[in-house]
C-alpha atoms as a PDB file:
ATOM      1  CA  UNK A   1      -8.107  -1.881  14.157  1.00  0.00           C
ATOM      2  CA  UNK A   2      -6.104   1.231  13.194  1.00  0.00           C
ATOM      3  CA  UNK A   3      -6.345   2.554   9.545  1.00  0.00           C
ATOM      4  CA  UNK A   4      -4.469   4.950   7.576  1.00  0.00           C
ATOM      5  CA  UNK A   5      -5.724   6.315   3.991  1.00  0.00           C
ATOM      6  CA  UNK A   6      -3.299   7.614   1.380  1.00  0.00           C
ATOM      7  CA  UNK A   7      -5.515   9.508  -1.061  1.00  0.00           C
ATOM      8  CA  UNK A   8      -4.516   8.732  -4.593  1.00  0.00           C
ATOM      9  CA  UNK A   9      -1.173   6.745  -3.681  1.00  0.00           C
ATOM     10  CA  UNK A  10      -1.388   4.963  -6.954  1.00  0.00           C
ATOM     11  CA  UNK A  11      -0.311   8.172  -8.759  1.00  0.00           C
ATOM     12  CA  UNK A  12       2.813   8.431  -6.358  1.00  0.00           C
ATOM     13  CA  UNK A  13       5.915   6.611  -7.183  1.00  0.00           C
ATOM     14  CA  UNK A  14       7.565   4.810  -4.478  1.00  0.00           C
ATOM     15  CA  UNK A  15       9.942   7.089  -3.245  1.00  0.00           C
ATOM     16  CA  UNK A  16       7.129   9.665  -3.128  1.00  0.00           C
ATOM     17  CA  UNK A  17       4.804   6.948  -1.278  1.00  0.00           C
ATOM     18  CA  UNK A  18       7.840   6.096   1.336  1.00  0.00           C
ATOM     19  CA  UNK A  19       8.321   9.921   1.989  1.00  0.00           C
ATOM     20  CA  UNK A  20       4.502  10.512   2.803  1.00  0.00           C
ATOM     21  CA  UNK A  21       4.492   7.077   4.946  1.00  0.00           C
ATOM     22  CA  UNK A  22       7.607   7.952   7.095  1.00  0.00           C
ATOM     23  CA  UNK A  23       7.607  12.151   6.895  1.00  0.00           C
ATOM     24  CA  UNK A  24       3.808  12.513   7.362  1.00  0.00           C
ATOM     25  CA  UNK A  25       2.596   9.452   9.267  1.00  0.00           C
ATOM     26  CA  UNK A  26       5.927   8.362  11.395  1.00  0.00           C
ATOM     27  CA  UNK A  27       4.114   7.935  13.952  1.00  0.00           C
ATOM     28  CA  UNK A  28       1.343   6.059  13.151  1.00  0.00           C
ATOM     29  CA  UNK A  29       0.354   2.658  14.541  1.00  0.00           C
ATOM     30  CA  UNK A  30      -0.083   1.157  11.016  1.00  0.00           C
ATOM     31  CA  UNK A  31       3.454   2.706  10.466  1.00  0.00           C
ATOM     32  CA  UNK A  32       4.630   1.208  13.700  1.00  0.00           C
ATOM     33  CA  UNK A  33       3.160  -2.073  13.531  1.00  0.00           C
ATOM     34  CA  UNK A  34       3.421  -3.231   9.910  1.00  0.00           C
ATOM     35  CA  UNK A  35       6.642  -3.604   7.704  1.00  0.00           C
ATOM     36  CA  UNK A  36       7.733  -1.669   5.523  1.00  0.00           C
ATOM     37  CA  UNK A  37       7.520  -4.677   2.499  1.00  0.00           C
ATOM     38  CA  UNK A  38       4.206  -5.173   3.793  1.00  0.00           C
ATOM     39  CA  UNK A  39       3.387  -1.482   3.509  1.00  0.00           C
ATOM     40  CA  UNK A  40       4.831  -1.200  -0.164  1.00  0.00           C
ATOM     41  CA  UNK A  41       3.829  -4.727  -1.168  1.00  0.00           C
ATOM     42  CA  UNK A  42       0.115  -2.783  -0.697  1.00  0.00           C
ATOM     43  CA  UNK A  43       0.706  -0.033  -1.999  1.00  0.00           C
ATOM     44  CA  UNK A  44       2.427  -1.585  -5.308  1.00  0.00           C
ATOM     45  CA  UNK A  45      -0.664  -3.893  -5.610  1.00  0.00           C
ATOM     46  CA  UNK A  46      -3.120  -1.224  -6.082  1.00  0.00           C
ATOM     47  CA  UNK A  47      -0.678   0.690  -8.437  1.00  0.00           C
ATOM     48  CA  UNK A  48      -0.711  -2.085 -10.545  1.00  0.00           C
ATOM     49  CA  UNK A  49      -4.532  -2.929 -10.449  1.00  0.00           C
ATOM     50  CA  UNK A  50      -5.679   0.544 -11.042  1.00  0.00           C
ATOM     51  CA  UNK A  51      -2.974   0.382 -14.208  1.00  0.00           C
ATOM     52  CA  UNK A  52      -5.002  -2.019 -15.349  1.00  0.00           C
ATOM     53  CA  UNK A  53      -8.244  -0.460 -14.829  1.00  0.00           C
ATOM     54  CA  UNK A  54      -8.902  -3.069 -11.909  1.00  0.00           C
ATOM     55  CA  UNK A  55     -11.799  -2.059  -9.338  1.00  0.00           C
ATOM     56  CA  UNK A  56     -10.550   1.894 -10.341  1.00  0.00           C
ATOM     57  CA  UNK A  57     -12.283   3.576  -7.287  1.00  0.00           C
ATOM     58  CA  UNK A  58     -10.780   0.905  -4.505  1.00  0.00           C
ATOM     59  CA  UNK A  59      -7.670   0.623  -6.294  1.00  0.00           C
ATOM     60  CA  UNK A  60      -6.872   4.904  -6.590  1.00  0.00           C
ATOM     61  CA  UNK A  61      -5.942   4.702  -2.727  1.00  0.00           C
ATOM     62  CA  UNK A  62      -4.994   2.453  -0.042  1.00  0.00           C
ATOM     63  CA  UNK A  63      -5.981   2.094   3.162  1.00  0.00           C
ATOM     64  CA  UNK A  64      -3.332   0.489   5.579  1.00  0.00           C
ATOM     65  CA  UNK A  65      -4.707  -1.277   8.262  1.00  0.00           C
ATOM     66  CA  UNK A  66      -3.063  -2.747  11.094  1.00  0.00           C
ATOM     67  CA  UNK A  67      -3.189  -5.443  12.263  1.00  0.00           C
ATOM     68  CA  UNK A  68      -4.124  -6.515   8.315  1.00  0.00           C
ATOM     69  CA  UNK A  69      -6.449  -9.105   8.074  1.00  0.00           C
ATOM     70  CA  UNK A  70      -4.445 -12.561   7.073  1.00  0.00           C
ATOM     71  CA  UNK A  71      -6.407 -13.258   3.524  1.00  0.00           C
ATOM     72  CA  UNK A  72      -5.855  -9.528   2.642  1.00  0.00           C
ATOM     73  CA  UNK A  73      -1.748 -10.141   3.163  1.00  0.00           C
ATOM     74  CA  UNK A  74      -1.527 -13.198   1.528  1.00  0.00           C
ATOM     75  CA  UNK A  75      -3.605 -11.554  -1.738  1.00  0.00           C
ATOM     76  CA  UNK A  76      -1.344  -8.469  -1.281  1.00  0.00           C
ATOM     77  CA  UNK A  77       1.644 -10.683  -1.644  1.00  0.00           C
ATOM     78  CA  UNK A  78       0.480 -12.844  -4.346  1.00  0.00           C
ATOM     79  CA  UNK A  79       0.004  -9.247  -6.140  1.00  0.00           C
ATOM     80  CA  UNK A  80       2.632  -7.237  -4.371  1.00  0.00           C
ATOM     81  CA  UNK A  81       5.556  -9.440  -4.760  1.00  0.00           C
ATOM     82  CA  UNK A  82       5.350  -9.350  -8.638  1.00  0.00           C
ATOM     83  CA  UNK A  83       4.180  -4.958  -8.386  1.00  0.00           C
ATOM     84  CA  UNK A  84       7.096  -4.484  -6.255  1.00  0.00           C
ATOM     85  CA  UNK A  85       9.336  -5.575  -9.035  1.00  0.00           C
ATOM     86  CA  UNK A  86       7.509  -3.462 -11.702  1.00  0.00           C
ATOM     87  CA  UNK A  87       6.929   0.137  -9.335  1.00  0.00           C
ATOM     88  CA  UNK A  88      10.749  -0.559  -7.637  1.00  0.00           C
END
């Protein structure tokens, strides 16, 4: 299982989360193997649950993992969808 940590994404706004995703980590296999809805449907849930002072020290950064596990994705879409909306 590959992983990739963004420190403190949930201070980043998107575009600043999409530029560290595809100018730092292009390459990556979480990059390469994941979406890029999937990847910001992540990210935007753990923006929105450390707004609201959700599991703080989880929720700061995320850790992409790839393949994701398939409970993770379907909580991270249950959360995501509505975050994406919010964080677009």
């Amino acid at each position: 299982m590959e992983n990739l940590h963004i420190h403190a994404s949930s201070f980043e706004t998107r575009k600043e989360f999409l530029h560290e995703i595809y100018g730092v980590n292009y390459n990556h296999p979480v990059v390469q193997g994941r979406s890029e809805e999937s990847i910001l449907r992540e990210w935007a849930a753990h923006k929105l649950l450390f707004s609201l002072h959700l599991w703080e020290e989880h929720t700061i950064s995320v850790d992409l993992e790839y393949p994701q596990k398939w409970y993770l994705s379907v909580a991270y879409f249950i959360v995501g969808v509505p975050a994406l909306w919010i964080y677009r």
